[in-house]
N, C-alpha and C. Protein backbone atom coordinates (compact mmCIF):
# COMPACT_ATOMS: atom_id res chain seq x y z
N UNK A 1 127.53 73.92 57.79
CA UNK A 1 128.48 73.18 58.64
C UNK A 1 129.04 74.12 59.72
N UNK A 2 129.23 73.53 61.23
CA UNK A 2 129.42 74.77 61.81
C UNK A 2 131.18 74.65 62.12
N UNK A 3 131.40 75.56 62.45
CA UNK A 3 132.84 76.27 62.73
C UNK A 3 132.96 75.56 64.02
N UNK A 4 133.79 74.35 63.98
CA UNK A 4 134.97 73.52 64.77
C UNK A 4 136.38 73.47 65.00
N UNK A 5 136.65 72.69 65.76
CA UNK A 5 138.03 72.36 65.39
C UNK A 5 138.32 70.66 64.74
N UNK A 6 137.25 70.24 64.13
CA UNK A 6 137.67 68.81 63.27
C UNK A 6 138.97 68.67 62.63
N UNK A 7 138.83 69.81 62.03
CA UNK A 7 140.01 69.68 60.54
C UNK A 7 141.33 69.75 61.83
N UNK A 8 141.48 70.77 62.63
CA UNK A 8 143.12 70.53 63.52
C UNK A 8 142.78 69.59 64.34
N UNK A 9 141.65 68.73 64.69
CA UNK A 9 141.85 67.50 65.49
C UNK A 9 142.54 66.50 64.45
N UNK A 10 141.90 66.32 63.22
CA UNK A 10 142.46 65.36 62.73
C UNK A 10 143.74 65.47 62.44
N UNK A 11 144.61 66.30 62.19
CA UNK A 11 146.00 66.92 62.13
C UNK A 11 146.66 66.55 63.10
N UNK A 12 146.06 66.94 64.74
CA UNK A 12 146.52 66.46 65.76
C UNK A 12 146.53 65.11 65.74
N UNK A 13 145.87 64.26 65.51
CA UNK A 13 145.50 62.89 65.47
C UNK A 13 146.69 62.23 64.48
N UNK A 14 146.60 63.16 63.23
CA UNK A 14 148.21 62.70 62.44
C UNK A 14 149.15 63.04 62.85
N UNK A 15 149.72 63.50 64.17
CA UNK A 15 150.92 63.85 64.64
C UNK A 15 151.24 65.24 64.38
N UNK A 16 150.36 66.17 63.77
CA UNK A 16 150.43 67.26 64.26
C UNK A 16 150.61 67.97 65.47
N UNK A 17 151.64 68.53 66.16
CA UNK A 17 151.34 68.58 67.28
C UNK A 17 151.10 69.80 67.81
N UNK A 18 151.38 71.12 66.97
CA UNK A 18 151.03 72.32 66.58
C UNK A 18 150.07 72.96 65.28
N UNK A 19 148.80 73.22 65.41
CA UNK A 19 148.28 73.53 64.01
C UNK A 19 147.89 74.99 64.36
N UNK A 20 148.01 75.51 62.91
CA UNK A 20 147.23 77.09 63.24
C UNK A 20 146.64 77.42 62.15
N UNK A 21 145.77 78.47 62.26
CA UNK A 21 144.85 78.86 61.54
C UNK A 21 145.00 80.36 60.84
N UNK A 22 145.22 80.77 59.58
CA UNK A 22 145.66 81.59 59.06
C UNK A 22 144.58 81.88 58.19
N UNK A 23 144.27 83.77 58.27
CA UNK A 23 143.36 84.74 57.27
C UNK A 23 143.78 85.46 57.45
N UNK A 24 143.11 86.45 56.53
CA UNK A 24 143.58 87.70 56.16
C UNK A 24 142.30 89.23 55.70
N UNK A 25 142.76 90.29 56.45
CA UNK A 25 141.61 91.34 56.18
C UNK A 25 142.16 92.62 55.43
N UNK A 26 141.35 92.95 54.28
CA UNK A 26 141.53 94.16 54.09
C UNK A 26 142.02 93.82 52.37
N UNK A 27 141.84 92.68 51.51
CA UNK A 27 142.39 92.50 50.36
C UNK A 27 141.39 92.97 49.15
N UNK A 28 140.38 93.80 49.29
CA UNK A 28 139.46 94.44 48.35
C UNK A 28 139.74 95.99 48.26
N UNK A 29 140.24 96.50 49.57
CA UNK A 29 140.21 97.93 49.66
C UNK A 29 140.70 98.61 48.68
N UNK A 30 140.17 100.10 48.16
CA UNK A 30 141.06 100.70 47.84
C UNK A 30 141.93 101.70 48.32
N UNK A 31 142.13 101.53 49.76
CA UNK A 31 143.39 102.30 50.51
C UNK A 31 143.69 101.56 51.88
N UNK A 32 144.54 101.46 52.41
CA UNK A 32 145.12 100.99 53.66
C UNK A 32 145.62 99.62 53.26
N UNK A 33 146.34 98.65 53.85
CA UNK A 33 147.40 97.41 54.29
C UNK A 33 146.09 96.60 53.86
N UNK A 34 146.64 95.37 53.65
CA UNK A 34 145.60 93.93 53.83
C UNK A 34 146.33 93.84 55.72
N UNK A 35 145.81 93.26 56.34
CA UNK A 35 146.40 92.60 57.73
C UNK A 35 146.09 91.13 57.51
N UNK A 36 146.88 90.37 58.18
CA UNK A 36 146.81 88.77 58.32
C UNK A 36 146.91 88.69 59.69
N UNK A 37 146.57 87.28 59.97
CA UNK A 37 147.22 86.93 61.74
C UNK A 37 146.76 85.82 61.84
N UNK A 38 147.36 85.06 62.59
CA UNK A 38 147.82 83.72 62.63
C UNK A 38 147.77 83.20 64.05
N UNK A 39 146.54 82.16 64.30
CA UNK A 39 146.34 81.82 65.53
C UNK A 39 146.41 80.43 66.18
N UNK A 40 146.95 79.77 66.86
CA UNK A 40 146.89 78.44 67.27
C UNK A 40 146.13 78.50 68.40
N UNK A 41 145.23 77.79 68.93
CA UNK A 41 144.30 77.43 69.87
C UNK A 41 144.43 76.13 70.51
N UNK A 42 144.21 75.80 72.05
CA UNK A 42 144.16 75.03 72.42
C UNK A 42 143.48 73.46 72.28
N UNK A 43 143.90 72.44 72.63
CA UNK A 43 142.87 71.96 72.03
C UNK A 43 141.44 71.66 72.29
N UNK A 44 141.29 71.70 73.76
CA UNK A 44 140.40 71.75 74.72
C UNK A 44 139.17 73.21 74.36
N UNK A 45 139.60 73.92 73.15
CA UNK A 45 138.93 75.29 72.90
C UNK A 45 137.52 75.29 72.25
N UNK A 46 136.91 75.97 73.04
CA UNK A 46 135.34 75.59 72.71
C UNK A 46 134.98 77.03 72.39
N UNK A 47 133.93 77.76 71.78
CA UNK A 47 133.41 78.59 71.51
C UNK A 47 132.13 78.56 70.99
N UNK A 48 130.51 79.48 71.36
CA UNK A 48 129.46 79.38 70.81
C UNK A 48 129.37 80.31 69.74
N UNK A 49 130.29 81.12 69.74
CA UNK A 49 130.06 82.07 68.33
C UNK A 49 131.06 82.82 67.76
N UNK A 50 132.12 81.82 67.95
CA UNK A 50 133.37 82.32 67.37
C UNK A 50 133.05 81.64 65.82
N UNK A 51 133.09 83.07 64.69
CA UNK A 51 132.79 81.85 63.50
C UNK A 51 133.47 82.82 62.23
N UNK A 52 133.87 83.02 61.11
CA UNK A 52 133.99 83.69 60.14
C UNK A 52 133.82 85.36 60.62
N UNK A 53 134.29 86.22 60.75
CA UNK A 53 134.15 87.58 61.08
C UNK A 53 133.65 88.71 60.14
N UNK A 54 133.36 87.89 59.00
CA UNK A 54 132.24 88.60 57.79
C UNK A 54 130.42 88.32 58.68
N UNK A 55 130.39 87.24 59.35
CA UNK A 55 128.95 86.91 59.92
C UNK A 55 128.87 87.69 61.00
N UNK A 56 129.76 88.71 61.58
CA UNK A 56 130.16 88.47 63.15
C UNK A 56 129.60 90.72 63.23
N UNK A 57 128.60 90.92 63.73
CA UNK A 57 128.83 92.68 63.92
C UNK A 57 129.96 93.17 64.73
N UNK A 58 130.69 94.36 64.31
CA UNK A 58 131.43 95.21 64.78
C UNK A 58 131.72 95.21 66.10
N UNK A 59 130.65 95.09 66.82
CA UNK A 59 130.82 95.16 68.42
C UNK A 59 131.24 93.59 68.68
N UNK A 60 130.63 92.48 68.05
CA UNK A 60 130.73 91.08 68.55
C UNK A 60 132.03 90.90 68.44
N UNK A 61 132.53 91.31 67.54
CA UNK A 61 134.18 91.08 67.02
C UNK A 61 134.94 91.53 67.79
N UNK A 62 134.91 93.07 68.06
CA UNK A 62 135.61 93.89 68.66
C UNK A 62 135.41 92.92 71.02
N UNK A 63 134.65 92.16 71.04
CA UNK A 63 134.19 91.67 71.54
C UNK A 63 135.47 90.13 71.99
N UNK A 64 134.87 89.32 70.48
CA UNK A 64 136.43 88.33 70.64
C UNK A 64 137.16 88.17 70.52
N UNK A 65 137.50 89.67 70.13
CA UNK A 65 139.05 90.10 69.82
C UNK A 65 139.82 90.50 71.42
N UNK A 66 138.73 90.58 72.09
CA UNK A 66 139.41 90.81 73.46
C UNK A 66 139.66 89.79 74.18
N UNK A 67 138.98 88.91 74.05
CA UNK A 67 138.73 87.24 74.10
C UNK A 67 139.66 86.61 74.19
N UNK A 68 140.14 86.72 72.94
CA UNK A 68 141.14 86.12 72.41
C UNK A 68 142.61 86.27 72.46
N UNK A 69 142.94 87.80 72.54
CA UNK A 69 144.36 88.06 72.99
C UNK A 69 144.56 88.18 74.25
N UNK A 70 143.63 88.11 75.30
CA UNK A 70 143.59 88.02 76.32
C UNK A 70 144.31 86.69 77.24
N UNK A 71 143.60 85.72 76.16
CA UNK A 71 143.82 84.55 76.54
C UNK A 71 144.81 83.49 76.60
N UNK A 72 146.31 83.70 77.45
CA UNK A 72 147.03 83.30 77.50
C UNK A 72 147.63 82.13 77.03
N UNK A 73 146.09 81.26 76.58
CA UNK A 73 146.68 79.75 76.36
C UNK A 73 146.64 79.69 74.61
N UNK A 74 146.08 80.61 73.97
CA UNK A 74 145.98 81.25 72.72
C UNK A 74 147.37 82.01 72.38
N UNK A 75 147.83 81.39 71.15
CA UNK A 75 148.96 81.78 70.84
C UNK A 75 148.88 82.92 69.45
N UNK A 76 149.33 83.85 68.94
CA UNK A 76 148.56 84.73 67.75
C UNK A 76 149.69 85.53 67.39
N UNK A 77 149.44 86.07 66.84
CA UNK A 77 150.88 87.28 66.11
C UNK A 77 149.88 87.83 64.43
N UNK A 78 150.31 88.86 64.24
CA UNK A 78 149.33 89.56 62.97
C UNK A 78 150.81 90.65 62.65
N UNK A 79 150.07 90.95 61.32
CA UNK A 79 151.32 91.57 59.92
C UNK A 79 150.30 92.32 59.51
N UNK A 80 151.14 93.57 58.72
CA UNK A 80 150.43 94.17 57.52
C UNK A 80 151.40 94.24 56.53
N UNK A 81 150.81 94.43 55.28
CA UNK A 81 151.31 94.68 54.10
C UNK A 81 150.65 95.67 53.86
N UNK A 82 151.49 97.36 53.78
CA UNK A 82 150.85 98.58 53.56
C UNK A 82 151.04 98.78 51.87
N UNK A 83 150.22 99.82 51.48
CA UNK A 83 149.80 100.28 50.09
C UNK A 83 151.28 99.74 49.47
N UNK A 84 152.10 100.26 50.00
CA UNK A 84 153.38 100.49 49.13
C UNK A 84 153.60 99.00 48.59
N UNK A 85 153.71 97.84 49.60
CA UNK A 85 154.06 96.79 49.50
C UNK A 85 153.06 96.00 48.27
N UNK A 86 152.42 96.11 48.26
CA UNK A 86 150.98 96.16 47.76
C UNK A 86 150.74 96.70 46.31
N UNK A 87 151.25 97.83 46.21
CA UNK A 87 151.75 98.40 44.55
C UNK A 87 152.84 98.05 44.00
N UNK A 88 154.18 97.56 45.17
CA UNK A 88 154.73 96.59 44.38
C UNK A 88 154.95 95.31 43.85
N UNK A 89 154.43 94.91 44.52
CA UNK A 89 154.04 93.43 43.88
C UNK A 89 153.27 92.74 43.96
N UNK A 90 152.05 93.33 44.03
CA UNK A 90 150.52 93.18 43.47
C UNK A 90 149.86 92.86 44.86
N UNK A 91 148.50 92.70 45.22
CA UNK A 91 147.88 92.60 46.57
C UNK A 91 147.86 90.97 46.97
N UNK A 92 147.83 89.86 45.83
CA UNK A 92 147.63 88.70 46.15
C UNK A 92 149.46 88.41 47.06
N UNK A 93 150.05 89.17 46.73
CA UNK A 93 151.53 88.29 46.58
C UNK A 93 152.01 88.89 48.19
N UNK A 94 151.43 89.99 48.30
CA UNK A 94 151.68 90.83 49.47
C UNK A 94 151.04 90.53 50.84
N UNK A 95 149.95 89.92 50.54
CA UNK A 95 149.07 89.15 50.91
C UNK A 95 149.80 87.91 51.86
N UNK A 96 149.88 87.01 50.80
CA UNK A 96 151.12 85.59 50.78
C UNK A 96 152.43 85.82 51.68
N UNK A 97 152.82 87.30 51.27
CA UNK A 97 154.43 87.58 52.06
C UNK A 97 153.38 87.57 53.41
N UNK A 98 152.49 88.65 53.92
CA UNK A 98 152.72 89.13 55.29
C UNK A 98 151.44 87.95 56.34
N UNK A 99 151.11 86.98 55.47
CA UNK A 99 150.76 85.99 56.21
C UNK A 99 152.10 84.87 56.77
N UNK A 100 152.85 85.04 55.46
CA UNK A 100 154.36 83.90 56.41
C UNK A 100 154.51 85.14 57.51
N UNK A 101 154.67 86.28 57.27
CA UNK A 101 155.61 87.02 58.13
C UNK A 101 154.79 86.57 59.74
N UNK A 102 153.68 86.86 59.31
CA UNK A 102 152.38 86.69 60.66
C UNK A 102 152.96 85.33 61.51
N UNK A 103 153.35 83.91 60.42
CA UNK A 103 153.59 83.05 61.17
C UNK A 103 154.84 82.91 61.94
N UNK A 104 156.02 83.49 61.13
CA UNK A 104 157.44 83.55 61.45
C UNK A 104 157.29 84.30 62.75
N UNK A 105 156.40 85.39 63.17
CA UNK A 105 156.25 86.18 64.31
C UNK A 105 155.81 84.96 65.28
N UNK A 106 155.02 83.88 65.68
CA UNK A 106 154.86 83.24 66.24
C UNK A 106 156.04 82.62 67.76
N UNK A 107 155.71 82.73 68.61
CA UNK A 107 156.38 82.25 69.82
C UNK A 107 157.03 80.73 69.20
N UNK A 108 156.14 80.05 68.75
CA UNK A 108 156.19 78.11 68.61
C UNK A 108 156.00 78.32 67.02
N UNK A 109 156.95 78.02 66.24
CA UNK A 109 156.60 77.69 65.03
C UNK A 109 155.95 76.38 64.54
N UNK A 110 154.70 76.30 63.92
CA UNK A 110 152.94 75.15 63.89
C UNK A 110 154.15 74.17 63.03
N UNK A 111 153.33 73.40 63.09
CA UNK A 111 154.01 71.96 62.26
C UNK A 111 153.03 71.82 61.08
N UNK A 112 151.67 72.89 60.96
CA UNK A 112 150.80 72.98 60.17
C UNK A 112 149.76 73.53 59.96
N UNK A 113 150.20 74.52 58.78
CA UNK A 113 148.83 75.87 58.52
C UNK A 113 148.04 75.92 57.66
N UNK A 114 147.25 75.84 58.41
CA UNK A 114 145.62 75.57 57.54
C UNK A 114 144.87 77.45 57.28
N UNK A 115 145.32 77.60 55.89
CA UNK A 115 145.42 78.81 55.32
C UNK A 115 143.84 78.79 54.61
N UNK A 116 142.88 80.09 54.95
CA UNK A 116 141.97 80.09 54.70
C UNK A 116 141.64 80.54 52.69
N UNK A 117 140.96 79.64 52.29
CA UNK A 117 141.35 79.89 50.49
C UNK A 117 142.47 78.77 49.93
N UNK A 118 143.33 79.15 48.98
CA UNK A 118 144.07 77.96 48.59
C UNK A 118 145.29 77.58 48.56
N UNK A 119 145.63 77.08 48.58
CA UNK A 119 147.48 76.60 48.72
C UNK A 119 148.09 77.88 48.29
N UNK A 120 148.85 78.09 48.90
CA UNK A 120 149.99 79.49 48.69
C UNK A 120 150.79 79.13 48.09
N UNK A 121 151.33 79.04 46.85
CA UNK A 121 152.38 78.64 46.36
C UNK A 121 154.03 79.31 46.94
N UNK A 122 154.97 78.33 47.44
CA UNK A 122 156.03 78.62 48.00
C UNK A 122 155.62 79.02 49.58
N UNK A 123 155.14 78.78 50.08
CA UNK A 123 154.84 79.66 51.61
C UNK A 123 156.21 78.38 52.47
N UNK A 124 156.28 79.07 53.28
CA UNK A 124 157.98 78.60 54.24
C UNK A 124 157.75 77.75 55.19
N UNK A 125 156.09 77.62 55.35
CA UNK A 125 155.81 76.75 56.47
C UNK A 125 154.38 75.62 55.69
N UNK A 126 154.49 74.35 56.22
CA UNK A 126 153.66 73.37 56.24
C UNK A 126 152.25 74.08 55.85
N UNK A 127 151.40 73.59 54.92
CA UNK A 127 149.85 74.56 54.54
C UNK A 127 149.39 73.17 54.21
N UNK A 128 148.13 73.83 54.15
CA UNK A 128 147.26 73.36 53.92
C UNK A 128 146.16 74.27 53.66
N UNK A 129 145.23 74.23 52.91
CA UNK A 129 144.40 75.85 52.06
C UNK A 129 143.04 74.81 52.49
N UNK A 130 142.01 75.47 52.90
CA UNK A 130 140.80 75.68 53.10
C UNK A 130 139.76 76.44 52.47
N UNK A 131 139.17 75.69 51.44
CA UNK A 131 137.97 77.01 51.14
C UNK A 131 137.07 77.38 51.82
N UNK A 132 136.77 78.81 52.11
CA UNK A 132 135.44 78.63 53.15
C UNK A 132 136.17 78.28 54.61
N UNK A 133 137.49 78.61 55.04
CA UNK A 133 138.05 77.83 56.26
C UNK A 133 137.93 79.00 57.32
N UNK A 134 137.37 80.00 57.33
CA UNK A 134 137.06 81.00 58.42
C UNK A 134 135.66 80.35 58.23
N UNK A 135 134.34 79.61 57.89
CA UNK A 135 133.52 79.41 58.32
C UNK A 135 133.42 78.10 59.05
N UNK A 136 134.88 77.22 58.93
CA UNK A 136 134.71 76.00 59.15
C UNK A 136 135.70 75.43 60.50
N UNK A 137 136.77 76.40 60.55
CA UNK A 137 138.12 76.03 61.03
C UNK A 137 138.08 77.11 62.33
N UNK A 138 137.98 76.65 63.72
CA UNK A 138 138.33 77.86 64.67
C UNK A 138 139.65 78.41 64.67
N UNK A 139 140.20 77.56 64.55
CA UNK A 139 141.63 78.67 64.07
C UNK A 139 141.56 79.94 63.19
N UNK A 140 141.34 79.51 62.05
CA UNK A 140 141.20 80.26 60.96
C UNK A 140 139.60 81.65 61.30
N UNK A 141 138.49 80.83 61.57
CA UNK A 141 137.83 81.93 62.42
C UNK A 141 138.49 83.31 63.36
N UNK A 142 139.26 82.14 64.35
CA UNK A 142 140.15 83.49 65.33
C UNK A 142 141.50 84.53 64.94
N UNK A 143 141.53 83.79 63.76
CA UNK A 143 142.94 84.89 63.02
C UNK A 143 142.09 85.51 61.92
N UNK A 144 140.62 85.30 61.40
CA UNK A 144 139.91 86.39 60.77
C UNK A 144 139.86 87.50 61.55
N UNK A 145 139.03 86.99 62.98
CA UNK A 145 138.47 87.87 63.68
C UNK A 145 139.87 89.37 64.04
N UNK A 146 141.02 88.61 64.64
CA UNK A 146 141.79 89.56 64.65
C UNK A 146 142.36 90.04 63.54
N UNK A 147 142.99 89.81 62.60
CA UNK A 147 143.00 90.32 61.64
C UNK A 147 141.91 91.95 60.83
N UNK A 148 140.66 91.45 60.92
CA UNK A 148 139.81 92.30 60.85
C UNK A 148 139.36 93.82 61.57
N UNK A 149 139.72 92.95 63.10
CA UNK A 149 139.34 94.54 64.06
C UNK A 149 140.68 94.75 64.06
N UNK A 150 141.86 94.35 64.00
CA UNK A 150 143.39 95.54 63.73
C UNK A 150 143.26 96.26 62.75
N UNK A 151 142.94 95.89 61.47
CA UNK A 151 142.16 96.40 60.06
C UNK A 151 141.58 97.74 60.43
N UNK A 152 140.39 97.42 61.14
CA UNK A 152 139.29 98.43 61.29
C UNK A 152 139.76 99.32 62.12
N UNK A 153 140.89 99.20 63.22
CA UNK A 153 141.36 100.23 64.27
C UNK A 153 141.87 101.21 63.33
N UNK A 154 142.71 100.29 62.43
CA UNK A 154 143.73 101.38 61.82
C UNK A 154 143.59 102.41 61.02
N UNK A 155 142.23 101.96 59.77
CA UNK A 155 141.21 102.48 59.13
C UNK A 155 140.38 103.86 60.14
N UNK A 156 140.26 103.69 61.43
CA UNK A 156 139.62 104.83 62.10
C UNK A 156 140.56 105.67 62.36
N UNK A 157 142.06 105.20 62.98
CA UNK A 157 142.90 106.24 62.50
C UNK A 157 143.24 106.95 61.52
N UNK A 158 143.04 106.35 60.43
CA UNK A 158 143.09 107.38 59.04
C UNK A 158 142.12 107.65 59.13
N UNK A 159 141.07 107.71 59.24
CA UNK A 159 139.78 108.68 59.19
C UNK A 159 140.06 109.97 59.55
N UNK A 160 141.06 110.15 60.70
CA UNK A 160 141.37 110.97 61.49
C UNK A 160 142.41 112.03 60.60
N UNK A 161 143.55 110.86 60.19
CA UNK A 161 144.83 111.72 59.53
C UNK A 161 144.10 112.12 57.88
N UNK A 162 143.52 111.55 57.67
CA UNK A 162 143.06 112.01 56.26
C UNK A 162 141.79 111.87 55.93
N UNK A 163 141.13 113.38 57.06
CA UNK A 163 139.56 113.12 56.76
C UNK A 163 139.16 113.43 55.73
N UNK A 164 138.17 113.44 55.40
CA UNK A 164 136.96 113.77 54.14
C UNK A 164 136.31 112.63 53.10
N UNK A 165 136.92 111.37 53.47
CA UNK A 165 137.33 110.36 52.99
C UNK A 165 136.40 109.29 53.62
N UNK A 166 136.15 109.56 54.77
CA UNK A 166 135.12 108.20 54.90
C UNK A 166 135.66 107.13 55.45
N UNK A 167 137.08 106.63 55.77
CA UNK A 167 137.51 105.70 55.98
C UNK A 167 137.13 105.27 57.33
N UNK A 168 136.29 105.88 58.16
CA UNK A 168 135.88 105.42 59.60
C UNK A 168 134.29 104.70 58.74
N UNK A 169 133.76 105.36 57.99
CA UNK A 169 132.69 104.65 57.47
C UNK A 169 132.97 103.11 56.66
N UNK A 170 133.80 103.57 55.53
CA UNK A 170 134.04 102.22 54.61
C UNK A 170 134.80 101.61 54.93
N UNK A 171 135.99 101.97 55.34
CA UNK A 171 137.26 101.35 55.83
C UNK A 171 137.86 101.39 54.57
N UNK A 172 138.06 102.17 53.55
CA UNK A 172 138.67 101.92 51.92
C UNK A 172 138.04 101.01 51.17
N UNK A 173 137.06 100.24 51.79
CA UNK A 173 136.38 99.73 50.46
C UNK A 173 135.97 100.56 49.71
N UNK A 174 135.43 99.96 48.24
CA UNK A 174 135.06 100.71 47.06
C UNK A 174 133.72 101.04 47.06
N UNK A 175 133.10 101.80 48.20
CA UNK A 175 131.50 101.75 48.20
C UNK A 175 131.30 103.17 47.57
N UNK A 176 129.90 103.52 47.26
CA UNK A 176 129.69 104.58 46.83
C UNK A 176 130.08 105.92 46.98
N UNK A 177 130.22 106.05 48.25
CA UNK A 177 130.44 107.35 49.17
C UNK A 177 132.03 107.48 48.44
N UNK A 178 133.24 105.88 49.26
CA UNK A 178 134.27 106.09 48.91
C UNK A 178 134.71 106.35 47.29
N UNK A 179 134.16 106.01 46.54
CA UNK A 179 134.47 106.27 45.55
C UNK A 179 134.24 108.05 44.79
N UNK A 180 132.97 108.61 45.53
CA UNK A 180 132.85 109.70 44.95
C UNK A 180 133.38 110.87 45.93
N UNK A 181 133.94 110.25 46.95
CA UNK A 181 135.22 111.29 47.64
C UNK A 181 136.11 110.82 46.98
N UNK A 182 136.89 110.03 46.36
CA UNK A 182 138.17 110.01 45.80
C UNK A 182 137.87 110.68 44.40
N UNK A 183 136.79 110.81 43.97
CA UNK A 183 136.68 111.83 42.49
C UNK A 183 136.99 112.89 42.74
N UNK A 184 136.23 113.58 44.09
CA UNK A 184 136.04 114.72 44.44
C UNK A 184 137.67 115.36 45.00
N UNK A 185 138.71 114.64 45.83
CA UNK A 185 139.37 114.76 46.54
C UNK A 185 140.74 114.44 45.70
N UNK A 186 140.62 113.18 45.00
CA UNK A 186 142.00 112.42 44.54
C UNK A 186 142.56 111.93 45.72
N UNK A 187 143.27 110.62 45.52
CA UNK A 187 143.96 109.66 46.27
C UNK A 187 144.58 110.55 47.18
N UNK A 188 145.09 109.49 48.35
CA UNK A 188 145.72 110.29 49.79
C UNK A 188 146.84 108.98 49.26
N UNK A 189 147.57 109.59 50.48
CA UNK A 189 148.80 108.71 50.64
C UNK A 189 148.71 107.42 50.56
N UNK A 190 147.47 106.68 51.26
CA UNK A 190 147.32 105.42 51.75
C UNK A 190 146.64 104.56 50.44
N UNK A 191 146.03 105.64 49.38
CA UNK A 191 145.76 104.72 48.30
C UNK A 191 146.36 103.75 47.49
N UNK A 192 145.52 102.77 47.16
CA UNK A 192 146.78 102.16 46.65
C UNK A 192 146.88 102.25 45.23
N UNK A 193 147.93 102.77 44.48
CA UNK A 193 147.58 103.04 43.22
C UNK A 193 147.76 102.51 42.00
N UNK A 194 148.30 101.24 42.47
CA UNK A 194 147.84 99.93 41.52
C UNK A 194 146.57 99.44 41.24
N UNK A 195 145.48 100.05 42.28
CA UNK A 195 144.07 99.57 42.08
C UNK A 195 143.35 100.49 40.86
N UNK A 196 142.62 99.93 40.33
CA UNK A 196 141.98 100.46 38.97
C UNK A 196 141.02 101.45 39.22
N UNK A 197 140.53 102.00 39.84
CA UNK A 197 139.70 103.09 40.82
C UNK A 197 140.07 104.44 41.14
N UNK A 198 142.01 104.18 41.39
CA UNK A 198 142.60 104.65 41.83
C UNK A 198 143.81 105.56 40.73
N UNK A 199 144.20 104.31 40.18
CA UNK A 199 145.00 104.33 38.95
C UNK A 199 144.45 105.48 38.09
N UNK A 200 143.24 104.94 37.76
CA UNK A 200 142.65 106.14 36.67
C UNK A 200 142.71 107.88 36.89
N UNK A 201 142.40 107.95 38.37
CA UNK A 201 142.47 109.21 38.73
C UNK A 201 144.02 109.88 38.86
N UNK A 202 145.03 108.69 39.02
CA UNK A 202 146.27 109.07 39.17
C UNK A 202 146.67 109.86 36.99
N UNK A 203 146.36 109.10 36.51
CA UNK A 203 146.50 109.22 35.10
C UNK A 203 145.74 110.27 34.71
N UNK A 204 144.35 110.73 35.27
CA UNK A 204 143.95 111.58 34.61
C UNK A 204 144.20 112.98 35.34
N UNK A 205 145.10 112.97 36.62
CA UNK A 205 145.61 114.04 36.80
C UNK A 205 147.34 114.16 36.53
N UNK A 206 147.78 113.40 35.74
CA UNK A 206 149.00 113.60 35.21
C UNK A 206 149.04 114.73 34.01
């Protein structure tokens, strides 16, 4: 099914008269923020390959990410929830906080957010959960996409502040490399040490 705007036409069509599209990057890692961001689009908004930003290469992204904030008639705002936030009250929940925060940042507060995954329990604004809604929803597509390359900027800056680590390669995911520099090295600041990867090494150097 390809990546439209059906689901916020029909919203619009119910008297929606603001909808936006809400995701989130960075909720597997084991070091750096999840980021969220939150985009409303025109309705007139057309795109040939704006779609999910897991399908999308590095350059293409980095690409409609310029696209997109560029574009005046595009409304957007993005959050992080860093490690800390994140070890305290777990990654799903931190998650949940800094996607409202993403929307509360908004110029026009939406009359309805179509949140990529499933109903947020308690969220402060109008939802609606989408599975699969970054492959289906251009909203939700264009707040992956940014979401993701703010992610990845920030990740190359720590590459920088805390090299040896790989984080310009993995970005803190748990891939091979990253994992056998954090044996070799032990957690940096940015780890998060509620993650089980992480945790262990914290315990076995206590």
């Amino acid at each position: 099914m390809a990546c439209t705007l059906s689901l916020e036409t029909e919203l619009w069509d119910d008297g929606y008269a603001w909808v936006a599209g809400v995701d989130e990057a960075g909720r597997g890692p084991l070091a750096g923020p999840v980021t969220t961001a939150v985009v409303i689009l025109p309705r007139d908004f057309e795109h040939a390959v704006l779609t999910d930003s897991k399908k999308l290469t590095p350059k293409v992204r980095e690409r409609l990410y310029e696209e997109l904030t560029a574009n005046e008639q595009i409304r957007w705002a993005s959050d992080q929830a860093d490690e800390r936030e994140i070890d305290r009250i777990n990654i799903l929940k931190a998650t949940h906080a800094s996607m409202a925060r993403s929307v509360a940042k908004l110029s026009k507060v939406p009359d309805m957010v179509l949140i990529d995954g499933l109903d947020v329990p308690g969220f402060p604004f109008p939802q609606k959960g989408v599975v699969k809604g970054d492959s289906l929803s251009l909203s939700i597509a264009a707040a992956s996409i940014i979401a993701k390359v703010e992610r990845d900027r920030l990740m190359l800056k720590m590459a920088e502040t805390y090299p040896g680590y790989g984080f310009d390669q993995h970005k803190g995911y748990p891939t091979k490399m990253h994992l056998e520099r954090l044996q070799e090295l032990g957690p940096c600041p940015i780890h998060r040490q509620s993650f089980g990867p992480v945790s262990q090494l914290t315990l076995n150097l206590d």
